[in-house]
Protein backbone atom coordinates (compact mmCIF):
# COMPACT_ATOMS: atom_id res chain seq x y z
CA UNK A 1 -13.55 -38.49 14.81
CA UNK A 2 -13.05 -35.02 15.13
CA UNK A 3 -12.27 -33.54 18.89
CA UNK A 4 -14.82 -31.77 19.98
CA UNK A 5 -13.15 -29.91 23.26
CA UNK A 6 -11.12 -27.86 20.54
CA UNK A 7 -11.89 -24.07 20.13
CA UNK A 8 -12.55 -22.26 17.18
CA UNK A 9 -9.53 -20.08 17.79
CA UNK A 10 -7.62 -23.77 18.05
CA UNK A 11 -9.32 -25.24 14.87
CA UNK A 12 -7.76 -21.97 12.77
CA UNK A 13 -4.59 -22.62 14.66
CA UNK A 14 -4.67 -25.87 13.54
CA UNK A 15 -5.40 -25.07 9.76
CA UNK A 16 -3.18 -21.95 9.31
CA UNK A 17 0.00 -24.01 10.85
CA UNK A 18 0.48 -25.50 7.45
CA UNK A 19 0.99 -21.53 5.82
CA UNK A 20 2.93 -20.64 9.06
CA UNK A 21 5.65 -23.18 9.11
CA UNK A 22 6.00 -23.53 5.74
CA UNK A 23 8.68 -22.80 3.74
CA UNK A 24 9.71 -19.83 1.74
CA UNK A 25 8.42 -20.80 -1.97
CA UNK A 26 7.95 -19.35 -5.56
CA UNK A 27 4.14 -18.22 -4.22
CA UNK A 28 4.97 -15.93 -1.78
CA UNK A 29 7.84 -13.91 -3.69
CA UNK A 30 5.18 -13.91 -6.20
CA UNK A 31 2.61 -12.46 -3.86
CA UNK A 32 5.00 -10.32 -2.65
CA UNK A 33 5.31 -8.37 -6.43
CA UNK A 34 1.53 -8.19 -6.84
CA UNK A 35 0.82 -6.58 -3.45
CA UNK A 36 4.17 -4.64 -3.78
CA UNK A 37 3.16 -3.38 -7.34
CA UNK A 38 0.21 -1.97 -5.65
CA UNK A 39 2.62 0.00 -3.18
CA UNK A 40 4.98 1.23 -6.23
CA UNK A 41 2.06 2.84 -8.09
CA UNK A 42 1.63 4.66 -4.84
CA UNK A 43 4.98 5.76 -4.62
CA UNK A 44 5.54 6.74 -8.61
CA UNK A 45 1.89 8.65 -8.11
CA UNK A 46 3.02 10.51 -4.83
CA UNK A 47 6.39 11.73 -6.05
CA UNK A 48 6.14 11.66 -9.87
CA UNK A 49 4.82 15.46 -9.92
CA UNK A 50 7.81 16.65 -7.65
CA UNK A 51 9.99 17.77 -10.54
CA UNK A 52 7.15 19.49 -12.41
CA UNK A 53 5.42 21.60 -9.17
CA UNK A 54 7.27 24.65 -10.42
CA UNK A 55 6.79 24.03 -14.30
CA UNK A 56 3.06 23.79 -13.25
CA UNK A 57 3.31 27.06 -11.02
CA UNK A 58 4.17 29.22 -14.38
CA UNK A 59 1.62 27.13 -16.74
CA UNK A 60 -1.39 27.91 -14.76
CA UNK A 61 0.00 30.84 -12.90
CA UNK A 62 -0.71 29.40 -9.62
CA UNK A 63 -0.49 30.54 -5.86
CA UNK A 64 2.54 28.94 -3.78
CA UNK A 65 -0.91 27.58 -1.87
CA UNK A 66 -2.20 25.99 -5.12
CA UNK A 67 1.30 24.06 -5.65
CA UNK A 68 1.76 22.78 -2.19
CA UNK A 69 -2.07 21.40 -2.82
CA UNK A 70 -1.53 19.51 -5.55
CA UNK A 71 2.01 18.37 -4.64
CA UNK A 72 -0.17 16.46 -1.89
CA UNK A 73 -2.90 16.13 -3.36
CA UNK A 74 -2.75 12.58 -3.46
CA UNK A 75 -1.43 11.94 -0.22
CA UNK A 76 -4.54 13.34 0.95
CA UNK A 77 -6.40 11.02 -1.60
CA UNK A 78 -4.49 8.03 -0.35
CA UNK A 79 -5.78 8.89 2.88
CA UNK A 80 -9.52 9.05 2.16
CA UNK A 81 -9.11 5.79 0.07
CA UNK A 82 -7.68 3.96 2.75
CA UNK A 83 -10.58 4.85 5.08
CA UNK A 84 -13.14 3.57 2.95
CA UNK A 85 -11.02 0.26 1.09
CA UNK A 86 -9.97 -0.91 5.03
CA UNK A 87 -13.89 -1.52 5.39
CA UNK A 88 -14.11 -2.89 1.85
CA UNK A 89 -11.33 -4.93 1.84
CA UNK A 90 -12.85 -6.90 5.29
CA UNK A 91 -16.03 -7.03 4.34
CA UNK A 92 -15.97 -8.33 0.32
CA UNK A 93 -12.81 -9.95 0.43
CA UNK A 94 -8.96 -9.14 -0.29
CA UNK A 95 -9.33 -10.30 -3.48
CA UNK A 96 -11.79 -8.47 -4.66
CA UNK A 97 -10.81 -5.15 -3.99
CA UNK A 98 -7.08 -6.24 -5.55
CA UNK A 99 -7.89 -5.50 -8.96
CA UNK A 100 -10.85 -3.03 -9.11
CA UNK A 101 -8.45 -0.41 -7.43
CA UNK A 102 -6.08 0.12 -9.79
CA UNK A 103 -8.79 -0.22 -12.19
CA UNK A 104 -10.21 2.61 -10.91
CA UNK A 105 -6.91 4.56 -10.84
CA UNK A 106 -5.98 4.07 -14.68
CA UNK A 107 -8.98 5.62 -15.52
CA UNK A 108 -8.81 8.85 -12.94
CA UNK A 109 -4.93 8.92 -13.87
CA UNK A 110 -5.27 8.99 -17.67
CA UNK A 111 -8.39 12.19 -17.28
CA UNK A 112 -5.73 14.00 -14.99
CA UNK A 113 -2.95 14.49 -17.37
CA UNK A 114 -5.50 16.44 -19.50
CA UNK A 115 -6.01 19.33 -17.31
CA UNK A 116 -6.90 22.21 -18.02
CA UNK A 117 -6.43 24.39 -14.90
CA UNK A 118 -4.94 23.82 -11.32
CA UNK A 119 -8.03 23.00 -9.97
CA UNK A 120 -9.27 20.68 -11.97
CA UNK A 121 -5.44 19.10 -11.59
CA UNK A 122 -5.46 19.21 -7.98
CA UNK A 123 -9.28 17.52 -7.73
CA UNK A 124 -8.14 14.67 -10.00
CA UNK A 125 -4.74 13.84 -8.03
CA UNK A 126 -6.82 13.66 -5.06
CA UNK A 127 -8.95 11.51 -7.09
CA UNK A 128 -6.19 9.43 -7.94
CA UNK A 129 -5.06 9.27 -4.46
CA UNK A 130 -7.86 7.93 -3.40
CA UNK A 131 -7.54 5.26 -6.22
CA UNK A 132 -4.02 4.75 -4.56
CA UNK A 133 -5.44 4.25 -1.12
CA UNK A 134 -8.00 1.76 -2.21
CA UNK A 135 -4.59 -0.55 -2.11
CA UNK A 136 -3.42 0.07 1.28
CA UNK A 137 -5.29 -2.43 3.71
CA UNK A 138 -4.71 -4.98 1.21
CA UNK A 139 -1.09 -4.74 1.36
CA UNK A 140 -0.93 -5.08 5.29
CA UNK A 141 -3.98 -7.77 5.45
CA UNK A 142 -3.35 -9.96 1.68
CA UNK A 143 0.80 -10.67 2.41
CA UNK A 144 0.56 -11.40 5.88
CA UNK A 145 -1.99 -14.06 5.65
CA UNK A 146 0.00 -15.87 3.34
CA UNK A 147 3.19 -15.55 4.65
CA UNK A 148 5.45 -17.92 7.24
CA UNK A 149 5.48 -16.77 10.38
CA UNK A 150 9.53 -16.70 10.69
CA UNK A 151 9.92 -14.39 7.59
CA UNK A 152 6.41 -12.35 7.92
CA UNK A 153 8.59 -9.34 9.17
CA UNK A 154 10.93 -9.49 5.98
CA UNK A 155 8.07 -10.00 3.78
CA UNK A 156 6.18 -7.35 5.12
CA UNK A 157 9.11 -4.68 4.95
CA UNK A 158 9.93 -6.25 1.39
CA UNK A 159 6.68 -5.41 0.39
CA UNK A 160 6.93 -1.63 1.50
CA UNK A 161 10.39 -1.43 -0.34
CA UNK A 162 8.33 -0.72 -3.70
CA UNK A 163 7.58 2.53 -2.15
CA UNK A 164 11.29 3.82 -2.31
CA UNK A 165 11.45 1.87 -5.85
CA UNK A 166 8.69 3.82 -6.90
CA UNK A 167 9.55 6.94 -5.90
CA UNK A 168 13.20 6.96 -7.12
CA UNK A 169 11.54 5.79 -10.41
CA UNK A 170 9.03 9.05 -10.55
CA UNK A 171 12.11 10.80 -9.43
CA UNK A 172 14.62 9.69 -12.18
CA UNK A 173 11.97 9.28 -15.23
CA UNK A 174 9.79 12.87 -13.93
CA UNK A 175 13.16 14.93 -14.20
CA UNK A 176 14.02 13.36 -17.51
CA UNK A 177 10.64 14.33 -18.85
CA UNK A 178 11.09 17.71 -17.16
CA UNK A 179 14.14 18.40 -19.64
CA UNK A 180 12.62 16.86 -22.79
CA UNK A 181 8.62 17.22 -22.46
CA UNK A 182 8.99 20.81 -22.56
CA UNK A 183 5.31 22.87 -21.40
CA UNK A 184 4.03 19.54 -21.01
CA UNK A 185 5.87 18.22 -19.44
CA UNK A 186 4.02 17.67 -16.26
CA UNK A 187 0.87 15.91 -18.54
CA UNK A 188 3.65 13.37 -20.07
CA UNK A 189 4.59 12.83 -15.58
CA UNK A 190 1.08 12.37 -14.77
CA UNK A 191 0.14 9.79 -17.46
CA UNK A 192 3.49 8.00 -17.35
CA UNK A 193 1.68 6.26 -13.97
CA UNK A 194 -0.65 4.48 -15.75
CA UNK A 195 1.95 2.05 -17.28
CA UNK A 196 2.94 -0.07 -14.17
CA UNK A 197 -0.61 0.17 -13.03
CA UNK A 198 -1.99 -1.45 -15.77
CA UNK A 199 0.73 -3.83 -15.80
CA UNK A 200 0.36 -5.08 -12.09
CA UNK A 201 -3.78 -5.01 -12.42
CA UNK A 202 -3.59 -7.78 -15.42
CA UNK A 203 -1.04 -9.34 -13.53
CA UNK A 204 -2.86 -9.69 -10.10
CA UNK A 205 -5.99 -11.57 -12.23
CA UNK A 206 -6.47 -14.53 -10.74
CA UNK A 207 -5.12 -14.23 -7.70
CA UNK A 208 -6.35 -16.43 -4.64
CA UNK A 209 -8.76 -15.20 -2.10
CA UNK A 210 -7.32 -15.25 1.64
CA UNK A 211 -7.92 -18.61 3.28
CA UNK A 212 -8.23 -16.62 6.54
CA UNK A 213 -10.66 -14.04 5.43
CA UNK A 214 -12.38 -17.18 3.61
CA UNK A 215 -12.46 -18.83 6.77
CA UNK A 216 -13.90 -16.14 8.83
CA UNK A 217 -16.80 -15.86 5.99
CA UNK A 218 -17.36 -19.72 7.23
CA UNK A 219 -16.41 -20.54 2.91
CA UNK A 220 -14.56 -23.20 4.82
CA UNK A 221 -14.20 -25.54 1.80
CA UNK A 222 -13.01 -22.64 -0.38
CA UNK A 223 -9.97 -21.76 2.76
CA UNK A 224 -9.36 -25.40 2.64
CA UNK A 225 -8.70 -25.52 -1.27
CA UNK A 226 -6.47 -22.23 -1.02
CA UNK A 227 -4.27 -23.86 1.92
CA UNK A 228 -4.04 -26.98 -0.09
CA UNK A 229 -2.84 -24.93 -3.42
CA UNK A 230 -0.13 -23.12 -1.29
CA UNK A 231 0.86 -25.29 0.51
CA UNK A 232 1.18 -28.50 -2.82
CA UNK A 233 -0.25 -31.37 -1.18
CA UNK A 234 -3.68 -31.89 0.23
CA UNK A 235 -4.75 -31.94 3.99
CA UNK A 236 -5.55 -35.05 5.94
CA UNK A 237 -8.97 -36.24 6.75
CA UNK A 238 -8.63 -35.69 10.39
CA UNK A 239 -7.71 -32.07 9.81
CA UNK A 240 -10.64 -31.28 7.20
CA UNK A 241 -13.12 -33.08 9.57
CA UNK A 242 -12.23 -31.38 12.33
CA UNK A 243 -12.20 -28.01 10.41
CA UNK A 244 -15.63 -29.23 9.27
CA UNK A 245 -17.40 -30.05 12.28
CA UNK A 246 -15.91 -27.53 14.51
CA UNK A 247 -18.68 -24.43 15.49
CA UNK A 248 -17.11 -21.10 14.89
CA UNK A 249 -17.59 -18.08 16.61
CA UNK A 250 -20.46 -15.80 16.03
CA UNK A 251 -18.44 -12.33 15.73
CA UNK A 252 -20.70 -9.62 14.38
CA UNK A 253 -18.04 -7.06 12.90
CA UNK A 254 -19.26 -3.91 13.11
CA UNK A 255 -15.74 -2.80 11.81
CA UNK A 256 -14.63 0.98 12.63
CA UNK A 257 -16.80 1.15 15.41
CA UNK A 258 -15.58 -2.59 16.65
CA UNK A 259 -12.07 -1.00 15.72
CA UNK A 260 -12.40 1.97 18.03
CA UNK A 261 -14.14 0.37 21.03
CA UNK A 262 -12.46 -3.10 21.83
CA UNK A 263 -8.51 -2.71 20.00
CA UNK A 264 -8.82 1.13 21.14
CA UNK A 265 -5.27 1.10 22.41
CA UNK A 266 -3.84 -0.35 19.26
CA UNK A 267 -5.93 1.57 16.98
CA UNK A 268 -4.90 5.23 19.02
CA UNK A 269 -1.24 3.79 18.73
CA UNK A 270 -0.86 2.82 15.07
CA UNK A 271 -2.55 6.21 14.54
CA UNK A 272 -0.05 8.46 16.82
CA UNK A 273 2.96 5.98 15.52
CA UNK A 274 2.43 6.48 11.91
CA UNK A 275 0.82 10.20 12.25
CA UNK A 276 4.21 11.06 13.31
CA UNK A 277 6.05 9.52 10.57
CA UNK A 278 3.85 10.73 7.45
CA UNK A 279 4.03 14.84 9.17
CA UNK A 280 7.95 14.62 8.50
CA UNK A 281 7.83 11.75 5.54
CA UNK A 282 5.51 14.18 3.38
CA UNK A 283 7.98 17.31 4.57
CA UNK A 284 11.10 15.51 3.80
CA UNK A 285 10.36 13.59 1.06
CA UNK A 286 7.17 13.62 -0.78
CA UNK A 287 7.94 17.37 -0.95
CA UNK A 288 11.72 16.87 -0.92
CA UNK A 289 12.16 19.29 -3.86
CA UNK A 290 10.91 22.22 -0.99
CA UNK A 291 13.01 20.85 1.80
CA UNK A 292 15.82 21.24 -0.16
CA UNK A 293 15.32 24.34 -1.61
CA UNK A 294 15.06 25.57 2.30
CA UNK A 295 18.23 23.84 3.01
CA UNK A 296 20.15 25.36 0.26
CA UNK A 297 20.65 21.74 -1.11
CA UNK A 298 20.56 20.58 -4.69
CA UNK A 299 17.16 19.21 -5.46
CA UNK A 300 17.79 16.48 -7.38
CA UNK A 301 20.78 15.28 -4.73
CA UNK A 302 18.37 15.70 -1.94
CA UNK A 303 15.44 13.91 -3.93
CA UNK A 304 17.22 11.08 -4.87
CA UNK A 305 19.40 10.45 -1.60
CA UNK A 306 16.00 10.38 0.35
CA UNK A 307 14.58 7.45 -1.80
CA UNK A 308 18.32 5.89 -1.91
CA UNK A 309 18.37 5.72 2.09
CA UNK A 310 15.04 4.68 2.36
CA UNK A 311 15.68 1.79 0.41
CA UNK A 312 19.17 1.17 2.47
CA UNK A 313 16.60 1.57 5.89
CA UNK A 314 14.14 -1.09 4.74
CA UNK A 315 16.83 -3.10 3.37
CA UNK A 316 18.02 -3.06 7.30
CA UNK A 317 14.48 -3.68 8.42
CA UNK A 318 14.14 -6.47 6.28
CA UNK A 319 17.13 -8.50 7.17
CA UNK A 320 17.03 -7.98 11.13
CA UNK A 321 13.38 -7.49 11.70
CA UNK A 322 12.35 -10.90 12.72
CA UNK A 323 15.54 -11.40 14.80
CA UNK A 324 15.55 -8.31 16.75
CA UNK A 325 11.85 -7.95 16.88
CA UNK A 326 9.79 -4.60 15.61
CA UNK A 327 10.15 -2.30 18.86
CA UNK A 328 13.79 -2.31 19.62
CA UNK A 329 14.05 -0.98 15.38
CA UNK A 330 11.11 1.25 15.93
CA UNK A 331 12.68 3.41 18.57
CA UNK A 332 16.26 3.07 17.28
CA UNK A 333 14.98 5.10 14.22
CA UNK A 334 13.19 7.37 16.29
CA UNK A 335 15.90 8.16 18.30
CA UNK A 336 18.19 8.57 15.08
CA UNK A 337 15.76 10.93 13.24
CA UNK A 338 15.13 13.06 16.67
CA UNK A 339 18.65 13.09 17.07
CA UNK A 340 19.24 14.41 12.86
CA UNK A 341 16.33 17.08 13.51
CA UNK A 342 18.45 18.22 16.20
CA UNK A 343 21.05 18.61 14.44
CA UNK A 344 19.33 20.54 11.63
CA UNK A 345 17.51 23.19 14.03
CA UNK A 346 21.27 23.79 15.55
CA UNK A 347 23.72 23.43 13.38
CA UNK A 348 25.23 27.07 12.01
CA UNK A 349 23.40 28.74 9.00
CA UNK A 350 26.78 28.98 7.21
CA UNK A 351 27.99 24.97 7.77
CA UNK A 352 28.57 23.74 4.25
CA UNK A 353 26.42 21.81 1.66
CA UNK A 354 27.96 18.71 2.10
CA UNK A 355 27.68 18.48 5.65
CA UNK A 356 23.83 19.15 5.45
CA UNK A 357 23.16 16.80 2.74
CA UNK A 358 25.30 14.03 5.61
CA UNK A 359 22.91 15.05 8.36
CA UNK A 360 19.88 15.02 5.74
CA UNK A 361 20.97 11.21 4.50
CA UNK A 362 20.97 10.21 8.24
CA UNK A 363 17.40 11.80 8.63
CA UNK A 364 16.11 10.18 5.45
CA UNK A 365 17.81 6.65 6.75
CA UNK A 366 16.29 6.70 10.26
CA UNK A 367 13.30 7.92 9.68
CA UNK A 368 12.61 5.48 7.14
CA UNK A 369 13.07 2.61 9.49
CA UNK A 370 9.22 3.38 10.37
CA UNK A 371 8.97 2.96 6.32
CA UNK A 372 10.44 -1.01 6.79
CA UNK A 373 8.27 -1.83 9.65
CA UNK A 374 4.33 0.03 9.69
CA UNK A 375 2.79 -2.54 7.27
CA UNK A 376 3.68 -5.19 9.45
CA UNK A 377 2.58 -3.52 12.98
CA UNK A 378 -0.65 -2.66 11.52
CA UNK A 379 -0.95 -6.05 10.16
CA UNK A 380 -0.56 -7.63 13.35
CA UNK A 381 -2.75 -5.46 15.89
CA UNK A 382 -5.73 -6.45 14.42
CA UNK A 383 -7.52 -9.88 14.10
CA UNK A 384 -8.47 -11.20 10.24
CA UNK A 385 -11.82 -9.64 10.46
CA UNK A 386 -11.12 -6.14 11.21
CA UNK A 387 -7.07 -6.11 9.79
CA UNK A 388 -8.28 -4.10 6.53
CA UNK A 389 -10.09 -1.85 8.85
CA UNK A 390 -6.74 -1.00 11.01
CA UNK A 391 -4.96 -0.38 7.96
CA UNK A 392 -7.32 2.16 6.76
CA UNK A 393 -7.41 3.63 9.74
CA UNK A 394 -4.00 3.96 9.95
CA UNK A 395 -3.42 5.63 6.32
CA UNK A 396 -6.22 6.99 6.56
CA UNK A 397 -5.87 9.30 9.85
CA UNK A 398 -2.31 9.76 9.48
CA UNK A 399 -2.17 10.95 5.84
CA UNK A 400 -4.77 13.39 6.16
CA UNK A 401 -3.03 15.00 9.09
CA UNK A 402 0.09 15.10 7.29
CA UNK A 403 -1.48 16.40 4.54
CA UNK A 404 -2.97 19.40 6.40
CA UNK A 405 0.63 20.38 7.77
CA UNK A 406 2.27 20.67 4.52
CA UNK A 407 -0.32 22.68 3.48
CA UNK A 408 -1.61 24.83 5.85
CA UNK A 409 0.37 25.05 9.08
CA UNK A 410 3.91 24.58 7.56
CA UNK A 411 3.57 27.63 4.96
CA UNK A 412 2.43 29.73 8.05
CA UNK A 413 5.80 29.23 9.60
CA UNK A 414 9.18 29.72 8.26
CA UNK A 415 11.32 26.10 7.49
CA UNK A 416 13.39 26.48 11.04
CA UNK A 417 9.91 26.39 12.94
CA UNK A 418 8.51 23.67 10.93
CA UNK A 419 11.36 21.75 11.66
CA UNK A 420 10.31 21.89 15.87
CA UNK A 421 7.31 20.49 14.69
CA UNK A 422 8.21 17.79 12.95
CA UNK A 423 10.43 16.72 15.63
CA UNK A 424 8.13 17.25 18.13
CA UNK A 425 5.96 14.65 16.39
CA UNK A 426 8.94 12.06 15.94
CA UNK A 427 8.75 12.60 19.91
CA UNK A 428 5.65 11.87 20.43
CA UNK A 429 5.86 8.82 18.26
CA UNK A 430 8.99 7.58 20.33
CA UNK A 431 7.35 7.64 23.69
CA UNK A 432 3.90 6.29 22.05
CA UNK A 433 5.98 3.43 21.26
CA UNK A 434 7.60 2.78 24.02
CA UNK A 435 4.72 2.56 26.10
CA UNK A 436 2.15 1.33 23.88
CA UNK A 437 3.40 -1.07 21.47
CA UNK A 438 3.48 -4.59 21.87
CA UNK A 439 5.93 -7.63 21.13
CA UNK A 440 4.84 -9.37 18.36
CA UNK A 441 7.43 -11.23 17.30
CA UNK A 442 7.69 -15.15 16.01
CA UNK A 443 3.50 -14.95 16.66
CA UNK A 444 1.32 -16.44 14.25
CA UNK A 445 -1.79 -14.08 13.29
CA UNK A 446 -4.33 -16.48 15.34
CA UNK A 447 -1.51 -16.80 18.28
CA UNK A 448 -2.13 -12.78 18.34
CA UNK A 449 -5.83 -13.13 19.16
CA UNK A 450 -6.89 -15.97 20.90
């Protein structure tokens, strides 16, 4: 007989304790490369143009304007995607949207490498960013529901290390193109994208649906059968009865506007926290080739040691994350990129190369911390029903805004004042996180919001 003084919030306890103490297994490495794969066609996308912007500037005979615009072209995409996939992805399901996504990108990828002018280029990246974005929320919402809770940190920064992967993948394979493609270079960059995506979009078929989002849909015999898959044995009688017979809540998700209204705080935080990280993440590194021409610094060094210390930073995230906890790392890499900004605005004009390509690495590595842990924060300050949403929001918001510096406030101001700004926004990130940002470590997801 099932106990009827139990809660709803109790009865998903209950269920969901078999995925949280579990043990690391096959499934959720396996996971982890489907949802990551997602993540690395981001990355490739983002950065794979980088070594071509200034082939494409004499092909079409475009404006500095024009080249900046396309160069982000699909951050802004990835931004508008992520708005509208975080309310897919809650709505019809993680699985769902897992596949149609990159779907949608091979298609808009393969019509963008036949261009024939920069605006038709620059309205088909954004296309493809928005493609991109599509795979956001399910990243932060699809891992972490599957996950133990002792390792979600790792697995969560894990995931996000594709990004780096991808990126120093665009980098590497987009110059080698740039030296043999010759005029076209930049068509043979563009299309080159669509090979991991197709790739990781047969691979994800047949995934599993989330047992959480299942659960919250009341499919409670489909969350049972997932749980019992993962987890290789089936549940007792007593646990499927009570599951059964237990009344869940009556939530009506209204989504953004539930979002904005009741998890305000957390919603204005993930947005200021991650706002501040894309404004100096698209400077730095999406755009790295720029940066470095400003700092007098070989691009290809530069482009390269930003994706080589972002992978070092997550690889730190990763292994200390769920000892430590995620605020004590958040504002350590705060503090270290404020501090390497610093030292960039004040340093002498004539110090040599190598010493601004040390203080650049340390920017790259600190910053990046925020790279290791903003999947899993967004994850986490949001319930199941409304966790695509918050990741939506978050991309969403913050790439846009980052989007709009790099291309219309930062060419209005020379690199030294653009460099106040971006500090100024690590800044505001810092105390943002000191003040706003919760604990959330060794939690479960329903432990978060009973």
């Amino acid at each position: 007989m099932a106990d009827k003084s139990l809660t709803w919030d109790k009865v998903k306890e209950r269920l969901f304790s078999n995925l949280d103490l579990s043990k690391e297994k096959w499934f959720h490495y396996k996971m982890l490369l489907l949802v990551g794969g997602g993540v690395f066609v981001d990355a490739y996308n983002t950065v794979v143009l980088t070594p071509g912007l200034n082939q494409l500037k004499a092909v079409f005979h475009l404006t500095a304007l024009l080249v900046t615009a396309i160069g982000v072209a699909v951050v802004i995409g990835t931004g508008i995607g992520a708005l509208i996939s975080g309310y897919l992805v809650d709505k019809i399901g993680r699985k769902t949207m897992f596949v149609i996504d990159l779907v949608f990108f091979v298609i808009i990828a393969g019509l963008s490498a036949i261009s024939i002018n920069g605006y038709m280029l620059f309205l088909l990246r954004l296309l493809v960013g928005i493609g991109v974005g599509l795979d956001y929320p399910i990243a932060s919402s699809y891992l972490a529901e599957f996950v133990p809770v002792k390792s979600r940190g790792k697995f969560m920064a894990y995931d996000i290390l594709f990004y780096p992967l991808g990126a120093l993948a665009a980098i590497l394979i987009g110059y080698w193109l740039l030296g043999v493609g010759g005029l076209n270079a930049w068509r043979y960059m563009v299309a080159s994208a669509i090979i991991p995506a197709v790739i990781i979009a047969v691979a994800r078929l047949g995934s599993p649906e989330s047992p959480r989002w299942l659960l919250e849909r009341n499919r409670t015999d489909e969350a049972i059968t997932v749980v019992e898959n993962i987890i290789e044995r089936p549940l007792t009688d007593e646990e499927k009865t009570l599951i059964k017979t237990t009344k869940p809540e009556t939530n009506r998700n209204t989504y953004y506007k539930e979002l904005l209204t009741k998890f305000s705080k957390n919603a204005a935080f993930i947005a200021i926290y991650y706002t501040g990280y894309q404004i100096a993440f698209v400077a730095a590194g999406v755009l790295s080739s720029l940066f470095a021409t400003s700092l007098s610094l070989p691009v290809e060094t530069a482009s390269a040691l930003f994706w080589i210390e972002n992978i070092i930073a997550i690889l730190i995230i990763a292994f200390t994350i769920d000892r430590f906890g995620r605020k004590p790392l958040a504002n350590v890499g705060w503090i270290g990129s404020i501090l390497a900004f610093l030292a960039l605005i004040f340093v002498p004009s004539t110090i040599g190369k190598l010493t601004l390509l040390v203080i650049y690495s340390l920017l790259a590595l600190f910053l990046n911390f925020q790279g290791g842990l903003h999947l899993d924060l967004s994850a986490e300050l949001a319930p199941t029903r409304i966790r695509g949403t918050m990741e939506g929001w978050k991309q969403g918001v913050s790439r846009i805004i980052a989007a709009t510096f790099s291309t219309v406030v930062f060419p209005l101001m020379s690199f030294h004042e653009s460099l106040y700004v971006m500090m100024a926004a690590a800044v505001v990130a810092l105390i943002a996180t000191i003040v706003m940002l919760p604990e959330t470590k060794g939690k479960s997801l329903e432990q978060l919001w009973k």
